[in-house]
PDB file of N, CA and C in Angstrom:
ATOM      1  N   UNK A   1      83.145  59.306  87.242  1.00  0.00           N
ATOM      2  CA  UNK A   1      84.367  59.641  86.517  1.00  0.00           C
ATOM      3  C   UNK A   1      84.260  61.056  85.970  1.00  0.00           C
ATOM      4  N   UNK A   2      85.444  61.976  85.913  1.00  0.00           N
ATOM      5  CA  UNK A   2      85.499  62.815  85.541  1.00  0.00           C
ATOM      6  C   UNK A   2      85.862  62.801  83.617  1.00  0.00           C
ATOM      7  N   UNK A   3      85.269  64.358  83.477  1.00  0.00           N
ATOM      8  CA  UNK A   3      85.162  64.461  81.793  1.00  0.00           C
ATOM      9  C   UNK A   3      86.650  63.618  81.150  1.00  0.00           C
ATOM     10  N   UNK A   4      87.781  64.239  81.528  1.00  0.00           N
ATOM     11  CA  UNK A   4      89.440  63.991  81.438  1.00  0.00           C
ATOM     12  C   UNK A   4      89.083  62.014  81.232  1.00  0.00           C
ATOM     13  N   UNK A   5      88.411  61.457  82.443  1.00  0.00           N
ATOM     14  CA  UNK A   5      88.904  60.223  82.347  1.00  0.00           C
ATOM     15  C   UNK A   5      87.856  59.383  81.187  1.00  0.00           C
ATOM     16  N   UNK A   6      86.611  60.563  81.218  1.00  0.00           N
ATOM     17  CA  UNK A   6      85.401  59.437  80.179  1.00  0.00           C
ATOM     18  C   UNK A   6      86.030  59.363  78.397  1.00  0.00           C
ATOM     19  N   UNK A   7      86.554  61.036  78.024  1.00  0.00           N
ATOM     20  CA  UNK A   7      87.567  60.824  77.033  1.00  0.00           C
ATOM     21  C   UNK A   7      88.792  59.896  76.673  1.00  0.00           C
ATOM     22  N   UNK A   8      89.413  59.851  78.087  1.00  0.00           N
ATOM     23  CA  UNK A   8      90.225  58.918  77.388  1.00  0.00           C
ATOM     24  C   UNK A   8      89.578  57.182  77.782  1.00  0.00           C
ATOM     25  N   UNK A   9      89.017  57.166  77.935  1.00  0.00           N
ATOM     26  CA  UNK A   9      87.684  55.298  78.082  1.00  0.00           C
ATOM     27  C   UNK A   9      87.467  55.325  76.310  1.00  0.00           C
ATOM     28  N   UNK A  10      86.650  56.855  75.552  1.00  0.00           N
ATOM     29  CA  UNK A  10      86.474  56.772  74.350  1.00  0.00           C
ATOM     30  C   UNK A  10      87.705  56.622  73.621  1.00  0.00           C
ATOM     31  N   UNK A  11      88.506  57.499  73.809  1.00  0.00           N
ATOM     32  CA  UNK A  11      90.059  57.130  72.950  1.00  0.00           C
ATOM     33  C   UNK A  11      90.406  55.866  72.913  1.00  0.00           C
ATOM     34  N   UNK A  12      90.285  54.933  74.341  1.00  0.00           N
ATOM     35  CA  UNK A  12      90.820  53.952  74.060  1.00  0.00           C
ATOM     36  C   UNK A  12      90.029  52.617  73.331  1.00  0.00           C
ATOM     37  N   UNK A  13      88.610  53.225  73.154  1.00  0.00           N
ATOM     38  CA  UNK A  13      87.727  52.460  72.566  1.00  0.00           C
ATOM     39  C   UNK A  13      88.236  52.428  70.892  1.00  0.00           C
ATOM     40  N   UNK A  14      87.957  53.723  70.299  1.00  0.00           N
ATOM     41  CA  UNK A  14      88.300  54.253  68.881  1.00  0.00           C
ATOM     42  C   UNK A  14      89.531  53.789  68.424  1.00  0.00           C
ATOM     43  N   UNK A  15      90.145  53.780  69.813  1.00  0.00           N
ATOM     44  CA  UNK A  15      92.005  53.171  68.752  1.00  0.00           C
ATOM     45  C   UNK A  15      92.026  51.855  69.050  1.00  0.00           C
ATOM     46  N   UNK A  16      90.909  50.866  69.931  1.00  0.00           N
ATOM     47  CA  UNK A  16      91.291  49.480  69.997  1.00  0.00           C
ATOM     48  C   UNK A  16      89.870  48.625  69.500  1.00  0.00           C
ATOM     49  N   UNK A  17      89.116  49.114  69.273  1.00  0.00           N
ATOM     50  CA  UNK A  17      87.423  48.064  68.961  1.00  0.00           C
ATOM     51  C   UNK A  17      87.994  47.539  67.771  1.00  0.00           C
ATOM     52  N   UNK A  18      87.779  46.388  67.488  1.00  0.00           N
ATOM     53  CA  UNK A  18      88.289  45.559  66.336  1.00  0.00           C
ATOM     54  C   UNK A  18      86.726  46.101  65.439  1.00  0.00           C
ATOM     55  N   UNK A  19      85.895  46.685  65.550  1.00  0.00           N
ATOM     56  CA  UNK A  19      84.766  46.956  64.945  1.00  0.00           C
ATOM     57  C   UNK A  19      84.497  48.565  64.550  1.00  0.00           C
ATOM     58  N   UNK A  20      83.985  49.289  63.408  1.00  0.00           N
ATOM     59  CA  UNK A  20      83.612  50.432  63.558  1.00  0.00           C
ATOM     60  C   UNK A  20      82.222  51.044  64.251  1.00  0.00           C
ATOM     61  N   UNK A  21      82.649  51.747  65.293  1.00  0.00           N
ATOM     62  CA  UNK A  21      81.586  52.288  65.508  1.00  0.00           C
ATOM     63  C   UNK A  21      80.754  53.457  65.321  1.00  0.00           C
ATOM     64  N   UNK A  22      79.887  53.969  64.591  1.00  0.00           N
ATOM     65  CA  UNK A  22      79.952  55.519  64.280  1.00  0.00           C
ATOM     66  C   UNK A  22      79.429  56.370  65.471  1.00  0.00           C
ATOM     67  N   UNK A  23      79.175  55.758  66.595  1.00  0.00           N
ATOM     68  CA  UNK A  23      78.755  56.481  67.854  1.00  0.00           C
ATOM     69  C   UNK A  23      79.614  56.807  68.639  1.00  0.00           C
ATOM     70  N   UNK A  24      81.218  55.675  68.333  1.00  0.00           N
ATOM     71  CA  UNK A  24      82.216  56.755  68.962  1.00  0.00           C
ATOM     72  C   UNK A  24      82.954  57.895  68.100  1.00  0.00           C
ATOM     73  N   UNK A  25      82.903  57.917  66.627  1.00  0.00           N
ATOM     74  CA  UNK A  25      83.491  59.245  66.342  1.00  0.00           C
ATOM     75  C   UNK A  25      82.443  60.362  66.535  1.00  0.00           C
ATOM     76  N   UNK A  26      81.020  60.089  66.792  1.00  0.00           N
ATOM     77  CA  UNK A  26      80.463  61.214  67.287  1.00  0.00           C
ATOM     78  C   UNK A  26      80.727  61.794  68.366  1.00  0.00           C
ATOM     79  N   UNK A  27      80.717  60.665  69.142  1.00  0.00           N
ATOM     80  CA  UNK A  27      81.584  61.207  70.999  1.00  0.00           C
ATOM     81  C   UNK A  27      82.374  62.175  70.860  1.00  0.00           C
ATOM     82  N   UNK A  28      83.692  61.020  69.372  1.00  0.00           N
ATOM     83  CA  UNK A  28      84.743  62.338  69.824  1.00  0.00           C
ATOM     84  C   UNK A  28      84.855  63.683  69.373  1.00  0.00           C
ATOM     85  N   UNK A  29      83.703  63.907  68.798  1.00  0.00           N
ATOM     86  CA  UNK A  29      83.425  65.291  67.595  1.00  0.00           C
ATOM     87  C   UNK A  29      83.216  65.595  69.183  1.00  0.00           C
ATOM     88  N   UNK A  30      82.215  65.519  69.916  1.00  0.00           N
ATOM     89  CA  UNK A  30      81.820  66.212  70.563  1.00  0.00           C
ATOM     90  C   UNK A  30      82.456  66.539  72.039  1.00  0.00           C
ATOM     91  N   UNK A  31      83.854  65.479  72.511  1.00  0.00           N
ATOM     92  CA  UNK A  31      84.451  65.875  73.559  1.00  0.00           C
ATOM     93  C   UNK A  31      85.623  66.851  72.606  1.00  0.00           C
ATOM     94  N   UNK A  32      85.965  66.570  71.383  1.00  0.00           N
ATOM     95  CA  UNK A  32      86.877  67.595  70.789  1.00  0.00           C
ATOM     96  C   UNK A  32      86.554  69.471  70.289  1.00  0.00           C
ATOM     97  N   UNK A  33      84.861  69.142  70.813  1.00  0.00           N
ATOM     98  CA  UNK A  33      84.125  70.308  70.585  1.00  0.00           C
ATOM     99  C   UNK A  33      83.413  70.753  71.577  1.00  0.00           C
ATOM    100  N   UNK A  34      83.108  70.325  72.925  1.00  0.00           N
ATOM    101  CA  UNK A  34      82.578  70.494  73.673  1.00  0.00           C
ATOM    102  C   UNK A  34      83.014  71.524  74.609  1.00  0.00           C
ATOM    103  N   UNK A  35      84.348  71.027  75.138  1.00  0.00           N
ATOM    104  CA  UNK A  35      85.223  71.760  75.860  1.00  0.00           C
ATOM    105  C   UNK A  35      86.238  72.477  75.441  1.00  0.00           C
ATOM    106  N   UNK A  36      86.893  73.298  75.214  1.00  0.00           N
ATOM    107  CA  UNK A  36      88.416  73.432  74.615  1.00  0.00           C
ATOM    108  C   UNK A  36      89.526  73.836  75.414  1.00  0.00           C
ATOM    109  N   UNK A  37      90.255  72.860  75.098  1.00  0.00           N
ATOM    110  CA  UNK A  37      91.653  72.334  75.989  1.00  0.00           C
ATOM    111  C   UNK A  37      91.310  71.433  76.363  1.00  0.00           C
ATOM    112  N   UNK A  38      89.978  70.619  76.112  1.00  0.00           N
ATOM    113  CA  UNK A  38      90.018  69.337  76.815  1.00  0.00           C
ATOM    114  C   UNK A  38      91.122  68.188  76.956  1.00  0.00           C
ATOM    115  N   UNK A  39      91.872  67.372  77.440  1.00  0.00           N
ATOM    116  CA  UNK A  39      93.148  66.493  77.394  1.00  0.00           C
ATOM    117  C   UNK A  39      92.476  65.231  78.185  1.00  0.00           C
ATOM    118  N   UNK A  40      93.040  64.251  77.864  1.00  0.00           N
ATOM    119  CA  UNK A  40      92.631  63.120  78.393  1.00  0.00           C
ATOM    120  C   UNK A  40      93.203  62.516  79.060  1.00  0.00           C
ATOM    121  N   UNK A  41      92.775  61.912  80.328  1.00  0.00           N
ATOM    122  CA  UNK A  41      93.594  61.046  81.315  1.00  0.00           C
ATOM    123  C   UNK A  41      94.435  59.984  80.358  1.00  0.00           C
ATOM    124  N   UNK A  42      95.422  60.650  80.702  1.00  0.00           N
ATOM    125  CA  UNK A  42      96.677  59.358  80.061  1.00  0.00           C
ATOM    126  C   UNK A  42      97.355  58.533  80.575  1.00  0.00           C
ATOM    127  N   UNK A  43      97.007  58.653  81.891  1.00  0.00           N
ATOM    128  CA  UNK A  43      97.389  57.841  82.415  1.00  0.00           C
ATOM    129  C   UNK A  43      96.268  56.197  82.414  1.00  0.00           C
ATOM    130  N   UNK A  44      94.889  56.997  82.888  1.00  0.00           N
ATOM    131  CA  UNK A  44      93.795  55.766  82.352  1.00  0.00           C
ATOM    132  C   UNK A  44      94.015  55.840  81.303  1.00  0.00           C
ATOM    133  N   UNK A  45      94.489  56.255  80.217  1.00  0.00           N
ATOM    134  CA  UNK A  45      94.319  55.299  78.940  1.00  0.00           C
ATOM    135  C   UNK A  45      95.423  54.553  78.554  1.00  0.00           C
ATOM    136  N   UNK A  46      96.824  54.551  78.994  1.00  0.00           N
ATOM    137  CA  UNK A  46      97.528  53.600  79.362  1.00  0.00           C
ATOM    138  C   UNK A  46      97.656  52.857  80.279  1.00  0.00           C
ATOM    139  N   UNK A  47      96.775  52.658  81.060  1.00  0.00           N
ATOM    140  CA  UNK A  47      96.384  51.418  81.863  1.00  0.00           C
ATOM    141  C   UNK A  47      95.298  50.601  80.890  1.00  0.00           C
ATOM    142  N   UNK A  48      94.326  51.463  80.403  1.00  0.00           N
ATOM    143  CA  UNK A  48      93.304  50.712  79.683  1.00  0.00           C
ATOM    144  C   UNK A  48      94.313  49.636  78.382  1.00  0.00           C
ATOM    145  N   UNK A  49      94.809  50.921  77.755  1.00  0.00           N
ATOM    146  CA  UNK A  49      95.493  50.310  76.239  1.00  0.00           C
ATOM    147  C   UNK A  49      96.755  48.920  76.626  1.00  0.00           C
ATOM    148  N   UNK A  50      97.134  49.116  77.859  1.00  0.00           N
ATOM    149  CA  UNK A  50      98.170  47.793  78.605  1.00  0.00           C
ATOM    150  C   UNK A  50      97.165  46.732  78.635  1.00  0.00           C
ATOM    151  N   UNK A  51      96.151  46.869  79.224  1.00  0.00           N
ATOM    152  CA  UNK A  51      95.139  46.214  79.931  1.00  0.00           C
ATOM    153  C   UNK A  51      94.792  45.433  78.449  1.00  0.00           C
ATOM    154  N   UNK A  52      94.535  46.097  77.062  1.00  0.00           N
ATOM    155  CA  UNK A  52      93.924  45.037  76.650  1.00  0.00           C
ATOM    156  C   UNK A  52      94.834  44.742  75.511  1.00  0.00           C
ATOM    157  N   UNK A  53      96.556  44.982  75.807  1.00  0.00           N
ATOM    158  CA  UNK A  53      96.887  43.913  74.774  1.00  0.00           C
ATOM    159  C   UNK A  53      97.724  44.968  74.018  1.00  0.00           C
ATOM    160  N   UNK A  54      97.540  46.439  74.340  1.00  0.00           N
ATOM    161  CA  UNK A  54      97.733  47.076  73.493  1.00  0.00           C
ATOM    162  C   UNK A  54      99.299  48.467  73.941  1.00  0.00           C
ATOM    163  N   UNK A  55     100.338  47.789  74.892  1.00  0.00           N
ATOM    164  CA  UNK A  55     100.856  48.095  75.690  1.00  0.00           C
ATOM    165  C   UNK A  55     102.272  49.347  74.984  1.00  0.00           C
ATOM    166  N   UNK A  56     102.523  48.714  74.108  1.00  0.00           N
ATOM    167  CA  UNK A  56     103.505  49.103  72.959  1.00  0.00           C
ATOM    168  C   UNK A  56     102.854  50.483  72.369  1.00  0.00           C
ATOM    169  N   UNK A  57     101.871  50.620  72.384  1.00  0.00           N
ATOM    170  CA  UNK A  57     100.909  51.873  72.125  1.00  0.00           C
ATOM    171  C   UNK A  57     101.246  52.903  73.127  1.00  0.00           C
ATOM    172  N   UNK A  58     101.945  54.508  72.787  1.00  0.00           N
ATOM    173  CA  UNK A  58     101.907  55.320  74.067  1.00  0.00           C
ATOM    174  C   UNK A  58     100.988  56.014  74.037  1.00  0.00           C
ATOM    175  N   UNK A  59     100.134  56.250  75.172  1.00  0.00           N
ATOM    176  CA  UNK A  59      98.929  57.069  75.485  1.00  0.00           C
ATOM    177  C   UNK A  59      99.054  58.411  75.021  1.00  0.00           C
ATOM    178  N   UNK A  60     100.441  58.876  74.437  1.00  0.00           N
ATOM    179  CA  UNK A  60     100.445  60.239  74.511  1.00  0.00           C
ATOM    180  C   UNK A  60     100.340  60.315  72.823  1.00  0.00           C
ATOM    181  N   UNK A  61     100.286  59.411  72.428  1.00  0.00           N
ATOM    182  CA  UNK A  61     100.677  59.543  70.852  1.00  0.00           C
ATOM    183  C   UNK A  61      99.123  59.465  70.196  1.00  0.00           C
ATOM    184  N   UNK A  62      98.080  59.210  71.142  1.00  0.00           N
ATOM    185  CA  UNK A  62      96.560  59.311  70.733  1.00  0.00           C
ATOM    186  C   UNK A  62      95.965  59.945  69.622  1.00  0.00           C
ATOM    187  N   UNK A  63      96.654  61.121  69.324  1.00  0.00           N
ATOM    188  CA  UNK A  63      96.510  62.181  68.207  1.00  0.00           C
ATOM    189  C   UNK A  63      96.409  60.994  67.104  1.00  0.00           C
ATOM    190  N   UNK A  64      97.907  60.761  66.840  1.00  0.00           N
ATOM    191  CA  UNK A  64      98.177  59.679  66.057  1.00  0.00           C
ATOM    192  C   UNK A  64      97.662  58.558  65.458  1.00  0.00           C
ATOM    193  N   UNK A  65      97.079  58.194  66.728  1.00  0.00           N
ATOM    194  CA  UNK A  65      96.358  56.965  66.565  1.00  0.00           C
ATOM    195  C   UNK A  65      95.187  57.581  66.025  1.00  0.00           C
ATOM    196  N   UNK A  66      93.998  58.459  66.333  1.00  0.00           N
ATOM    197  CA  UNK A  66      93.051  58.309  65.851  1.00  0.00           C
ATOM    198  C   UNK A  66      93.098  59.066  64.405  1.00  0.00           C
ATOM    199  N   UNK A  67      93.604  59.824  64.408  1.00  0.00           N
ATOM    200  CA  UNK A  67      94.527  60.472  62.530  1.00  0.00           C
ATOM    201  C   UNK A  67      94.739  59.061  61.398  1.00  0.00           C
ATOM    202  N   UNK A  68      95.411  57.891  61.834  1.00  0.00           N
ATOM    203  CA  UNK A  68      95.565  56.641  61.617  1.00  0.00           C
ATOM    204  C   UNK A  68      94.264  55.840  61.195  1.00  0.00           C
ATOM    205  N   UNK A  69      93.630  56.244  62.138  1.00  0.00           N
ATOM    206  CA  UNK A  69      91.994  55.073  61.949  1.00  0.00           C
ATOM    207  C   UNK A  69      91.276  56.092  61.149  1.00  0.00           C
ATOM    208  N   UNK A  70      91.590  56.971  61.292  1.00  0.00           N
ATOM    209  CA  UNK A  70      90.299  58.047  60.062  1.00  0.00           C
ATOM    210  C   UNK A  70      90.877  57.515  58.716  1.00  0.00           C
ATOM    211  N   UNK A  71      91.630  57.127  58.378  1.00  0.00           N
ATOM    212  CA  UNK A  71      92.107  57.159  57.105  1.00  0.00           C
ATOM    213  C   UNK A  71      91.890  55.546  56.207  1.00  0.00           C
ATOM    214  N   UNK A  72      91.143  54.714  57.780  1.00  0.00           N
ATOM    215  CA  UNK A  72      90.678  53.506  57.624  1.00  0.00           C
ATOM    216  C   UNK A  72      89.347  53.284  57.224  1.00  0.00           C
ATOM    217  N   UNK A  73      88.546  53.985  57.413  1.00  0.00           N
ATOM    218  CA  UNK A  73      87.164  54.000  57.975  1.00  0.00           C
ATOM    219  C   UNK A  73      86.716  53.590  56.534  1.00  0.00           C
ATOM    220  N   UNK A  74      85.144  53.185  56.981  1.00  0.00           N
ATOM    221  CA  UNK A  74      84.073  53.000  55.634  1.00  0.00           C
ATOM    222  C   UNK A  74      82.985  54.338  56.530  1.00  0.00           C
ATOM    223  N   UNK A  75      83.268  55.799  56.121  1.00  0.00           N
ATOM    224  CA  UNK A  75      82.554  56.554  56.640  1.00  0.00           C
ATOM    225  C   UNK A  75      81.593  56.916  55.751  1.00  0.00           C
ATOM    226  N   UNK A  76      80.818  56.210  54.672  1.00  0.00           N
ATOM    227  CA  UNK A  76      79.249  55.574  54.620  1.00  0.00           C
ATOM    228  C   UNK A  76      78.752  54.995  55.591  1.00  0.00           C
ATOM    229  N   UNK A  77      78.891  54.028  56.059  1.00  0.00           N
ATOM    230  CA  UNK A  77      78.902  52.858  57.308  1.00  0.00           C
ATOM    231  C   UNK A  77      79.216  53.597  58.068  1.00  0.00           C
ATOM    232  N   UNK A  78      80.340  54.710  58.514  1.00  0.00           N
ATOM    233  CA  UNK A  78      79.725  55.326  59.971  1.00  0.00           C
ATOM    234  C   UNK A  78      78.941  56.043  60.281  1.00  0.00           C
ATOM    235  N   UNK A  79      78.465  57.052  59.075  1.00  0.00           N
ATOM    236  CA  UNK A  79      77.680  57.439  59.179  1.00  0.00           C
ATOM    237  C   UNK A  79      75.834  57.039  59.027  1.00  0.00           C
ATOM    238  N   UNK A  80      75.950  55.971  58.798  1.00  0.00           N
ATOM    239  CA  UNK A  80      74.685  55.589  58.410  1.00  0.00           C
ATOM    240  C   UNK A  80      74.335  54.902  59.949  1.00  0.00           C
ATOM    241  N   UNK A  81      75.269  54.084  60.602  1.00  0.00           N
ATOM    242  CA  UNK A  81      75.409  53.506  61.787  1.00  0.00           C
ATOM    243  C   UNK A  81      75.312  54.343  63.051  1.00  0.00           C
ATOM    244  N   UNK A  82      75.323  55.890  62.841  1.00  0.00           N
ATOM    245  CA  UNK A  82      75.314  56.690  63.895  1.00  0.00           C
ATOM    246  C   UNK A  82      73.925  57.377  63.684  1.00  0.00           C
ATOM    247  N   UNK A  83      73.813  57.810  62.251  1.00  0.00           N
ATOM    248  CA  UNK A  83      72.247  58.822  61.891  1.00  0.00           C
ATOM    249  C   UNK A  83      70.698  58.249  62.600  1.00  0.00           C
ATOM    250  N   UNK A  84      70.675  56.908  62.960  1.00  0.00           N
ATOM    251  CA  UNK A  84      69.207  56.394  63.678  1.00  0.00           C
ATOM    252  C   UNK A  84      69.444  57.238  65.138  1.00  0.00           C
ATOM    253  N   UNK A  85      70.554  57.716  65.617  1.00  0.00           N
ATOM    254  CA  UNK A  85      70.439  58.261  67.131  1.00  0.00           C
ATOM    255  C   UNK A  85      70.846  59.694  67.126  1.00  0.00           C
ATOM    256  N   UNK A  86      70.830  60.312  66.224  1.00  0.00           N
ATOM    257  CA  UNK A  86      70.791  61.587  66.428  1.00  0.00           C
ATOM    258  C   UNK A  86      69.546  62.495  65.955  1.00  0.00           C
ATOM    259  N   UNK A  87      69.471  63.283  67.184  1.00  0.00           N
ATOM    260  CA  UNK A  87      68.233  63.978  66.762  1.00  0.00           C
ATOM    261  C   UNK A  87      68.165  65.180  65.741  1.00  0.00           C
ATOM    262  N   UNK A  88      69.254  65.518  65.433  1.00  0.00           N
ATOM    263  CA  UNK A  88      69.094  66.587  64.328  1.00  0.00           C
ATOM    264  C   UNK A  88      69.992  66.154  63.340  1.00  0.00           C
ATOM    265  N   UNK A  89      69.508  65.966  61.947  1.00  0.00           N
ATOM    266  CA  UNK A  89      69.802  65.274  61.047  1.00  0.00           C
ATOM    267  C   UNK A  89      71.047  66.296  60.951  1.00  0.00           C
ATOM    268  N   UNK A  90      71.378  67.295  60.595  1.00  0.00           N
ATOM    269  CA  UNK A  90      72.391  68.709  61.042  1.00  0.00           C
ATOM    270  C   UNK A  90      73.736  67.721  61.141  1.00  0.00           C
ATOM    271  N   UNK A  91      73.487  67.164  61.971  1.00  0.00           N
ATOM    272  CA  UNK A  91      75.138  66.716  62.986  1.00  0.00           C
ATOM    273  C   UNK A  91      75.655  65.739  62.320  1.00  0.00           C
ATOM    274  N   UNK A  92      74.591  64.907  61.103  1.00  0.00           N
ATOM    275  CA  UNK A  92      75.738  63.775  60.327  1.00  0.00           C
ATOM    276  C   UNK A  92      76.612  64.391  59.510  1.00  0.00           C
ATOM    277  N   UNK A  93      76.837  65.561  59.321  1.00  0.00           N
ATOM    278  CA  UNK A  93      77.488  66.387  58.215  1.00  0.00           C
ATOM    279  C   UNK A  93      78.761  66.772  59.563  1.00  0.00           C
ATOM    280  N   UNK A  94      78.928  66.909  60.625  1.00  0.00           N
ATOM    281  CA  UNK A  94      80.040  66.807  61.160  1.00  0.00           C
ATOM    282  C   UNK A  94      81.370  65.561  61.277  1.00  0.00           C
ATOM    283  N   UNK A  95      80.575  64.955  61.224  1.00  0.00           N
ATOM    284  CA  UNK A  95      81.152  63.739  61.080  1.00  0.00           C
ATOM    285  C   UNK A  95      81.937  62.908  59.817  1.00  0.00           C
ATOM    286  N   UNK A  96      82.878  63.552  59.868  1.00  0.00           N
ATOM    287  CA  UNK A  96      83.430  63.616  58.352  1.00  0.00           C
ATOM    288  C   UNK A  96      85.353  63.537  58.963  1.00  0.00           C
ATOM    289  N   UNK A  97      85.986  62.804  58.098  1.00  0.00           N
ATOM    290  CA  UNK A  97      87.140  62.313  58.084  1.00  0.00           C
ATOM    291  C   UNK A  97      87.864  64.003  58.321  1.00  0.00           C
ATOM    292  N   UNK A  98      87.570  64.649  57.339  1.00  0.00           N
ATOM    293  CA  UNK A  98      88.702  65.853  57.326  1.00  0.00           C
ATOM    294  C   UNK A  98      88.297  66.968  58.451  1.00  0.00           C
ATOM    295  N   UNK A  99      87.059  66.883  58.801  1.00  0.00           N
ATOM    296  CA  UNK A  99      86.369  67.796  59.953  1.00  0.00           C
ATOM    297  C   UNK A  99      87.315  66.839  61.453  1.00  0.00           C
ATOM    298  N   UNK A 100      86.937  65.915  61.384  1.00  0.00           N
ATOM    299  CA  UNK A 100      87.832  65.273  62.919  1.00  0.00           C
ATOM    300  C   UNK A 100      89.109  65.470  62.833  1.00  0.00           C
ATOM    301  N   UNK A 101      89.836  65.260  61.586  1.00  0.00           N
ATOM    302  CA  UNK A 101      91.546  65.440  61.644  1.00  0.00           C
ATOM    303  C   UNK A 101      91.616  66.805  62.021  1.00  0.00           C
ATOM    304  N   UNK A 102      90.579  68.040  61.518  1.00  0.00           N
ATOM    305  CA  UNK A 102      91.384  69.269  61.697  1.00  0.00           C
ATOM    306  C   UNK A 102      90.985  69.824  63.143  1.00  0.00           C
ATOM    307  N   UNK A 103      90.290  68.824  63.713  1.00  0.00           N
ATOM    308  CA  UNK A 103      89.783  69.147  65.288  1.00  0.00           C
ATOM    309  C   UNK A 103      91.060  68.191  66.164  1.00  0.00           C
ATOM    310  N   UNK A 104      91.793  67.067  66.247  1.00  0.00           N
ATOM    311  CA  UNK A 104      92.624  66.552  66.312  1.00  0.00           C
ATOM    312  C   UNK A 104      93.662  67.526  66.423  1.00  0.00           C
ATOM    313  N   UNK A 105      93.704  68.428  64.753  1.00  0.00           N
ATOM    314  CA  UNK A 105      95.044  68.837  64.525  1.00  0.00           C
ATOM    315  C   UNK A 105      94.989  69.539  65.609  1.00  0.00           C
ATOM    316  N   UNK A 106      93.988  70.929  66.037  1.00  0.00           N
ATOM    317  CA  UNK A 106      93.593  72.097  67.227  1.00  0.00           C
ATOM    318  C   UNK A 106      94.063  71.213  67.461  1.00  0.00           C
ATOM    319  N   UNK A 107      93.820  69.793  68.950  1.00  0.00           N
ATOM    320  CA  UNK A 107      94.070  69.767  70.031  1.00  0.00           C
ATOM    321  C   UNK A 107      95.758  69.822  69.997  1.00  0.00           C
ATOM    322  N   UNK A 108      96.453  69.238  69.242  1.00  0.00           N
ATOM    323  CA  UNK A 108      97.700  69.034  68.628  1.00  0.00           C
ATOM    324  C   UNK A 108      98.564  70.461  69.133  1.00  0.00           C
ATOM    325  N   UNK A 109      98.063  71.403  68.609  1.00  0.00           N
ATOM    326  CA  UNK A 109      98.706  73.025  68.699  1.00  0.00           C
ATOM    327  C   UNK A 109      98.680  72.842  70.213  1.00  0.00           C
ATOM    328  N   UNK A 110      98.232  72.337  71.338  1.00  0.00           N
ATOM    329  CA  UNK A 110      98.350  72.765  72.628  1.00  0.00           C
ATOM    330  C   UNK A 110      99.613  71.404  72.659  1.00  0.00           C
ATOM    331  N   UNK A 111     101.125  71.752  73.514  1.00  0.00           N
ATOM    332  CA  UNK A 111     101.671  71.097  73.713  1.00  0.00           C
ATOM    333  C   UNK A 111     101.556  70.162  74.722  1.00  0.00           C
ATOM    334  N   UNK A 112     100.176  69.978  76.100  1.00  0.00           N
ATOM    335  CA  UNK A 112     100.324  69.529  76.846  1.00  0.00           C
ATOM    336  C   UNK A 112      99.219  68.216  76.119  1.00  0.00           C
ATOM    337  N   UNK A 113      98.538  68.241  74.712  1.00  0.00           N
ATOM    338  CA  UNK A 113      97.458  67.587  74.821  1.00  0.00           C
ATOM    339  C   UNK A 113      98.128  65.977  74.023  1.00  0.00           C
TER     340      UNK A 113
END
């Protein structure tokens, strides 16, 4: 699978796991930082988000959705749940509610994302 389609597999994880995980908001620090202009297959992620129930959801509104779940989080618990697998203690300090919204917001400014 290409980068486009492994992002949106994580998107559709982050906006549908009935569980928190803190290893996917690291993912997405890092596909929202990795590349820039990265965009995500939206089309796989509205097949995925149909697929599990979650159909009424539009793939394009993703921004949204994960802006939505940051504002849910116990990010003690995500971060404590992600810090055993990272190797430089450095990177739990990225991982922060207002650091992902304003990486979100960037992708936001591009109209195709």
């Amino acid at each position: 699978m290409d980068r486009v389609s492994l992002f949106a597999g994580k998107l559709h994880a982050l906006l549908t796991r009935i569980w928190d995980k803190g290893r996917d908001w690291f993912d997405l620090v890092w596909y929202l930082t990795e590349k820039q202009g990265l965009r995500p297959n939206l089309a796989l992620l509205q097949n995925a988000l149909n697929q599990t129930g979650y159909s009424t959801f539009p793939a394009e509104r993703w921004k949204d959705g994960v802006l939505e779940r940051l504002g849910r989080l116990d990010w003690n618990y995500i971060q404590s749940d992600v810090a055993p697998f990272l190797e430089r203690e450095n990177d739990l300090g990225q991982i922060r509610p207002d650091l992902i919204a304003k990486l979100v917001d960037l992708k936001g400014s591009d109209p195709d994302t």
